[in-house]
Protein backbone atom coordinates (compact mmCIF):
# COMPACT_ATOMS: atom_id res chain seq x y z
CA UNK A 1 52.95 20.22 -52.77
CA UNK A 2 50.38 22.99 -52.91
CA UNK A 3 48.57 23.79 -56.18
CA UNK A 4 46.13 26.19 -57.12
CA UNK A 5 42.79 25.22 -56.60
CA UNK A 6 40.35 28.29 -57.28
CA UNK A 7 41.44 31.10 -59.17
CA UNK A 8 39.85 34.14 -61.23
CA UNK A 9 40.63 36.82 -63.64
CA UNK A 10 39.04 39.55 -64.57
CA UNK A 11 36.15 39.44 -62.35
CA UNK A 12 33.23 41.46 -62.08
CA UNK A 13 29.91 41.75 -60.99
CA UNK A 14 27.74 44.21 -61.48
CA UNK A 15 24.32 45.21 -60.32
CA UNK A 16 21.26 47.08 -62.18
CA UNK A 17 21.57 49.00 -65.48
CA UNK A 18 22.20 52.60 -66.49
CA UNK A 19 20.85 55.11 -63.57
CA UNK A 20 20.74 52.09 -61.23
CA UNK A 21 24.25 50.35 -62.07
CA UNK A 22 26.85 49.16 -59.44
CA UNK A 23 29.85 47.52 -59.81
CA UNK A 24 30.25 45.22 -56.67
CA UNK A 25 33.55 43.67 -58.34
CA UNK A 26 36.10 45.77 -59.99
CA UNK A 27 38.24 43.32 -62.09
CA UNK A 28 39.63 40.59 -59.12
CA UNK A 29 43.12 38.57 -59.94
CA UNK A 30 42.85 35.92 -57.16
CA UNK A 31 44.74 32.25 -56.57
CA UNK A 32 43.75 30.40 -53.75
CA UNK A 33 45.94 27.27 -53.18
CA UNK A 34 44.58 24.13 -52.09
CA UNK A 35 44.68 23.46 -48.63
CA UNK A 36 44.99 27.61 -47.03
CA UNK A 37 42.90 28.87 -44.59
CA UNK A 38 41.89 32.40 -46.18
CA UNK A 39 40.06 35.45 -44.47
CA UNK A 40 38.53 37.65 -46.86
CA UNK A 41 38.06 40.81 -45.10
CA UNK A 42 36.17 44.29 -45.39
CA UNK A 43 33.48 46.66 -44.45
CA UNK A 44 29.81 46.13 -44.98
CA UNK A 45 29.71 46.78 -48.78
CA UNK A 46 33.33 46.19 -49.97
CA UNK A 47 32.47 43.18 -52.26
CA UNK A 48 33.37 40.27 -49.65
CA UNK A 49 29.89 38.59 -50.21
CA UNK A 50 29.85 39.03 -53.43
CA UNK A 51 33.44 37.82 -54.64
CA UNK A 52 32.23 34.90 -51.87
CA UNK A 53 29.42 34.29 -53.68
CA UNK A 54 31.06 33.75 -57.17
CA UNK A 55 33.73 31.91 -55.80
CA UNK A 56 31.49 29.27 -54.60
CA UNK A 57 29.76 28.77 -57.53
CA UNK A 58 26.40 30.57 -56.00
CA UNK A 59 26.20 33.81 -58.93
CA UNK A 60 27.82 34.37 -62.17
CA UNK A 61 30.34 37.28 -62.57
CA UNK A 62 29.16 39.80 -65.08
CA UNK A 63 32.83 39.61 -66.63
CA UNK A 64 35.66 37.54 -65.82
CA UNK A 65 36.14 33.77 -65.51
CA UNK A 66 36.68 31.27 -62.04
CA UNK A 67 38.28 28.31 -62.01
CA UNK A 68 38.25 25.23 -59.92
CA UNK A 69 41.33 22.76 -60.76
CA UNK A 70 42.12 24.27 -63.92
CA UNK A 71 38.63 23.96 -65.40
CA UNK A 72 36.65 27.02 -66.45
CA UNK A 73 33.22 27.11 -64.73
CA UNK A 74 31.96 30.20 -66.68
CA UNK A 75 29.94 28.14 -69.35
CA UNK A 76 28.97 25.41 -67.20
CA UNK A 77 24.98 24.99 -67.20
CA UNK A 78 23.22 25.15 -64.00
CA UNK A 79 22.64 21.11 -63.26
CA UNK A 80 26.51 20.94 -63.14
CA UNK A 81 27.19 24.01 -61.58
CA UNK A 82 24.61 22.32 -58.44
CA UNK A 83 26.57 18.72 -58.98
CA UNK A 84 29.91 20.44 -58.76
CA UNK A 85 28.89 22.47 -55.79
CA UNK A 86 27.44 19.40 -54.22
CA UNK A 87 30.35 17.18 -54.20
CA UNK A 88 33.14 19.86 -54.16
CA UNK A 89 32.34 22.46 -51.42
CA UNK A 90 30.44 22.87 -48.06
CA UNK A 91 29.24 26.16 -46.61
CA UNK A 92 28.70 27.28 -43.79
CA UNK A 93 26.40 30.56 -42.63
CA UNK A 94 26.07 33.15 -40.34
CA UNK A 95 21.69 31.55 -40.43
CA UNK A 96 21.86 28.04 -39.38
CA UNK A 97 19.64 27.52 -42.60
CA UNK A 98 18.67 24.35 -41.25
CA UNK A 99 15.01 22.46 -41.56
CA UNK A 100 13.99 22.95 -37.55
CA UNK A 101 11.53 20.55 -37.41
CA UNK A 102 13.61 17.67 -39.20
CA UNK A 103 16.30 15.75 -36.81
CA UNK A 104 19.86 16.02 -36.68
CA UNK A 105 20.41 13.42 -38.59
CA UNK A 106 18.42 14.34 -41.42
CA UNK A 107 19.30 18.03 -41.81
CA UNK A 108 23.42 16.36 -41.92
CA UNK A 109 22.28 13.73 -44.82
CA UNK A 110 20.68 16.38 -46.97
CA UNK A 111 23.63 17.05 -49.34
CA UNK A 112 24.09 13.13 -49.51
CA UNK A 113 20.93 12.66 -50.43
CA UNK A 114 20.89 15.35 -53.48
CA UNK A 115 23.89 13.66 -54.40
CA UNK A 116 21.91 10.62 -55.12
CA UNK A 117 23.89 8.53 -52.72
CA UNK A 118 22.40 5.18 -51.04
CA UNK A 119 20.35 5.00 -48.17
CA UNK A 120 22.53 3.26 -45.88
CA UNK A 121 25.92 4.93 -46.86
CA UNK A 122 23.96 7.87 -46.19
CA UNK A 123 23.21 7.61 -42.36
CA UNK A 124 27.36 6.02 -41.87
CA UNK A 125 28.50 9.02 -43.44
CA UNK A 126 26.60 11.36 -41.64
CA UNK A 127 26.68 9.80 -38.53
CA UNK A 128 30.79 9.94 -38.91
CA UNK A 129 30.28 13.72 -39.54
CA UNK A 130 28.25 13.98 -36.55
CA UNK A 131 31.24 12.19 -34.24
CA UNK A 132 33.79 14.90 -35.72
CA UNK A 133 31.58 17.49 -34.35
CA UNK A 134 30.97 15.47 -30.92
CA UNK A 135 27.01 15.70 -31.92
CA UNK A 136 26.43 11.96 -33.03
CA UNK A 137 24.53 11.24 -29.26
CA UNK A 138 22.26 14.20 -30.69
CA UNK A 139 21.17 12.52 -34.22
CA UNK A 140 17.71 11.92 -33.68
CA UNK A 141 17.26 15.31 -31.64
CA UNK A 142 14.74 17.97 -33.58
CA UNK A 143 16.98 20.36 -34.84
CA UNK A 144 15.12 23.09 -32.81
CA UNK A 145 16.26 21.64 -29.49
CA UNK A 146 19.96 22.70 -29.76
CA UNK A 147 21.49 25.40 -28.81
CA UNK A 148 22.99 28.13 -31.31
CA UNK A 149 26.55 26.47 -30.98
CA UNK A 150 25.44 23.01 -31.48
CA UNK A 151 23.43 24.15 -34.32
CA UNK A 152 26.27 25.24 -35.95
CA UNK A 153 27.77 22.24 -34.94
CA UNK A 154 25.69 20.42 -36.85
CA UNK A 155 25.83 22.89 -39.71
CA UNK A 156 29.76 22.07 -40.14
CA UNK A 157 29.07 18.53 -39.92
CA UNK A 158 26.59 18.91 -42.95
CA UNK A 159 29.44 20.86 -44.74
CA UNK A 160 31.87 18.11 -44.42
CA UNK A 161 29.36 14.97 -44.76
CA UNK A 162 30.26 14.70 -49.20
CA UNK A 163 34.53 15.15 -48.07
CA UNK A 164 34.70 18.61 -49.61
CA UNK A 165 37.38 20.47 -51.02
CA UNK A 166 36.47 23.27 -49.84
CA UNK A 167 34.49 24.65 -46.86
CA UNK A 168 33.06 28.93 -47.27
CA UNK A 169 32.12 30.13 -43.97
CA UNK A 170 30.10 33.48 -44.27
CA UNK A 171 30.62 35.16 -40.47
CA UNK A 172 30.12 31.79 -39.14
CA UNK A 173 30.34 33.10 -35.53
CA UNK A 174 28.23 36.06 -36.09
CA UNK A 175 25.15 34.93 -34.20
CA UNK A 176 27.56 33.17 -31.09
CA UNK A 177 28.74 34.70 -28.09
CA UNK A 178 32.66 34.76 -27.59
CA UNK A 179 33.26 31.01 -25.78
CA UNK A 180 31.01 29.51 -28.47
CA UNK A 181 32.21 31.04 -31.33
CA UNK A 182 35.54 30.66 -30.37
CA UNK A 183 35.06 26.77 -30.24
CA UNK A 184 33.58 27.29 -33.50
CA UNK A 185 36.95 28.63 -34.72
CA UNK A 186 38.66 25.76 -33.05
CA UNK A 187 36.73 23.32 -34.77
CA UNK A 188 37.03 24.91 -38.34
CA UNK A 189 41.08 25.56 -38.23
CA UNK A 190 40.79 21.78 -37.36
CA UNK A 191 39.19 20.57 -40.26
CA UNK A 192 41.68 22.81 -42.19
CA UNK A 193 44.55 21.09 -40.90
CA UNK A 194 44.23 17.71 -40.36
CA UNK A 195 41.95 17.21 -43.31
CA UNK A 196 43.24 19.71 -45.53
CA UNK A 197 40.26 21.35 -46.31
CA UNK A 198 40.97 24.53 -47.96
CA UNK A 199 38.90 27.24 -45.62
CA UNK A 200 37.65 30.37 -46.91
CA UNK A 201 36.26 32.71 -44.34
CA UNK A 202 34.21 35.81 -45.23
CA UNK A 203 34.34 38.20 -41.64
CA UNK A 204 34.66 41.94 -40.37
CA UNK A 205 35.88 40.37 -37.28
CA UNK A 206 39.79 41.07 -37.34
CA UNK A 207 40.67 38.66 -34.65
CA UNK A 208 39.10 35.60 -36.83
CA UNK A 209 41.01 36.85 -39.97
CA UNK A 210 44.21 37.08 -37.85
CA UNK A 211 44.09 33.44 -37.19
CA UNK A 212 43.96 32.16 -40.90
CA UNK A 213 47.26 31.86 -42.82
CA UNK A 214 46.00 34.68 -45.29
CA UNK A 215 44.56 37.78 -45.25
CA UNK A 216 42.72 39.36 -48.36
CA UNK A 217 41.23 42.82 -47.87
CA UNK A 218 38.44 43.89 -49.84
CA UNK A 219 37.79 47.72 -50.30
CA UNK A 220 34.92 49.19 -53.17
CA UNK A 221 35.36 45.84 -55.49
CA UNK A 222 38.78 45.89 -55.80
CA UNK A 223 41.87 43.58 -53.28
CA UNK A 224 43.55 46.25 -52.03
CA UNK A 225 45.93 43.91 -49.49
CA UNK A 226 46.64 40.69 -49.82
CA UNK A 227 48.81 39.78 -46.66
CA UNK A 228 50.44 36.51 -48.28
CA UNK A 229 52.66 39.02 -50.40
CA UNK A 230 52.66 41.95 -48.14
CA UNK A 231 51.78 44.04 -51.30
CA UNK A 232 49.11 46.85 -51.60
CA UNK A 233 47.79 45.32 -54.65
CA UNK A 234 46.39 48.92 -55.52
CA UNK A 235 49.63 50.75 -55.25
CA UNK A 236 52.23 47.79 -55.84
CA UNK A 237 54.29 49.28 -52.43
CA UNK A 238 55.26 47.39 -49.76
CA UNK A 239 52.81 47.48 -47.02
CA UNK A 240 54.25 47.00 -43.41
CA UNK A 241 50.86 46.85 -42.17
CA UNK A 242 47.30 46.61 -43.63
CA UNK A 243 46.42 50.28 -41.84
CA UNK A 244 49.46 51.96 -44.33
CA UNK A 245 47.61 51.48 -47.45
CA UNK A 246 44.42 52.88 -46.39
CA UNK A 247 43.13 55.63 -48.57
């Protein structure tokens, strides 16, 4: 049975003060069910990063509150905002962020290690990451040796070494041509089903969005479609299609 697993109210975020002020995030409603895959779509500075951002515990909203199983995160301090991040969600970015020079098997074991987990059970656990991604025959490769799709490879095998909850993917075939990226895909919808690993995927790319089970649209801080309800959230009409609620 499916149950809510992030949700906000009221959120926004805003930027700068007085002459200088922006409002990236207009006041979001949002429930995201444990276990969807979930495109949040939009234009280069609709608010997708940003509401992205807050729901993975990265930035505080300005106004507004985000919860993760029912428990407010809004006055959480910092250490166990990083601890709940840590053992709760796994990200992964458009930039490979990983350390080049380190191994394989050392940029997959970072999160364990923060986590403060043993040695040994470190190097199983990431070296049973590593076979999900068919990359454990690379582990002690330098990280700098792969190519851009094994690199991200490895990148979703770090996001999945602490069993997350949750996995954010910020245009995670951005930097991939179309056979790569597409295996990408393959291997994130994957993850989603057989290990029920709620995905959240931020894109502009319409074909990736099409292929998750929901589709939130993002326009000037506010969800103006949400495709689960077929509702233009800023009119409350029925939306055939997202096109018809354009302004």
């Amino acid at each position: 049975m499916e149950s809510v697993l992030l949700s906000t109210r009221g959120l926004k975020k805003i930027y700068g003060r007085r002459d200088t002020k922006f409002e990236a995030l207009k006041g979001i409603d949002l429930d995201i069910e444990s276990g969807e895959s979930v495109a949040i779509v939009g234009k280069s500075g609709s608010g997708k990063s940003t509401l992205m951002h807050l729901l993975a515990l990265l930035d505080k909203p300005t106004v507004g509150s985000i919860k993760l199983n029912g428990k407010n995160t809004s006055k959480l301090k910092s250490r166990r905002l990083n601890r709940l991040r840590n053992r709760e969600f796994g990200f992964v970015f458009q930039s490979f962020f990983m350390n080049a020079n380190d191994t394989v098997l050392n940029n997959v074991i970072l999160p364990l290690k923060i986590a403060g987990i043993r040695r040994s059970e470190r190097r199983r656990r990431a070296m049973e990451a590593l076979k999900v991604v068919e990359l454990d025959d690379k582990a002690k490769n330098k990280a700098n040796d792969l190519s851009g799709g094994q690199k991200q490879r490895v990148c979703i095998a770090r996001a999945i070494v602490n069993n997350p909850k949750v996995i954010f993917a910020d245009e995670p075939t951005g930097n991939l041509d179309s056979a790569t990226g597409a295996k990408i895909e393959d291997l994130l919808f994957r993850l989603n089903r057989e290990k029920g690993i709620t995905l959240i995927i931020v894109t502009h790319d319409e074909e990736l969005a099409a292929k998750c089970g929901r589709q939130i649209r993002i326009a000037d801080g506010i969800i103006v479609t949400d495709d689960t309800t077929k509702k233009s959230i800023a009119s409350g009409k029925k939306a055939k299609k997202v096109t018809e609620v354009k302004k």
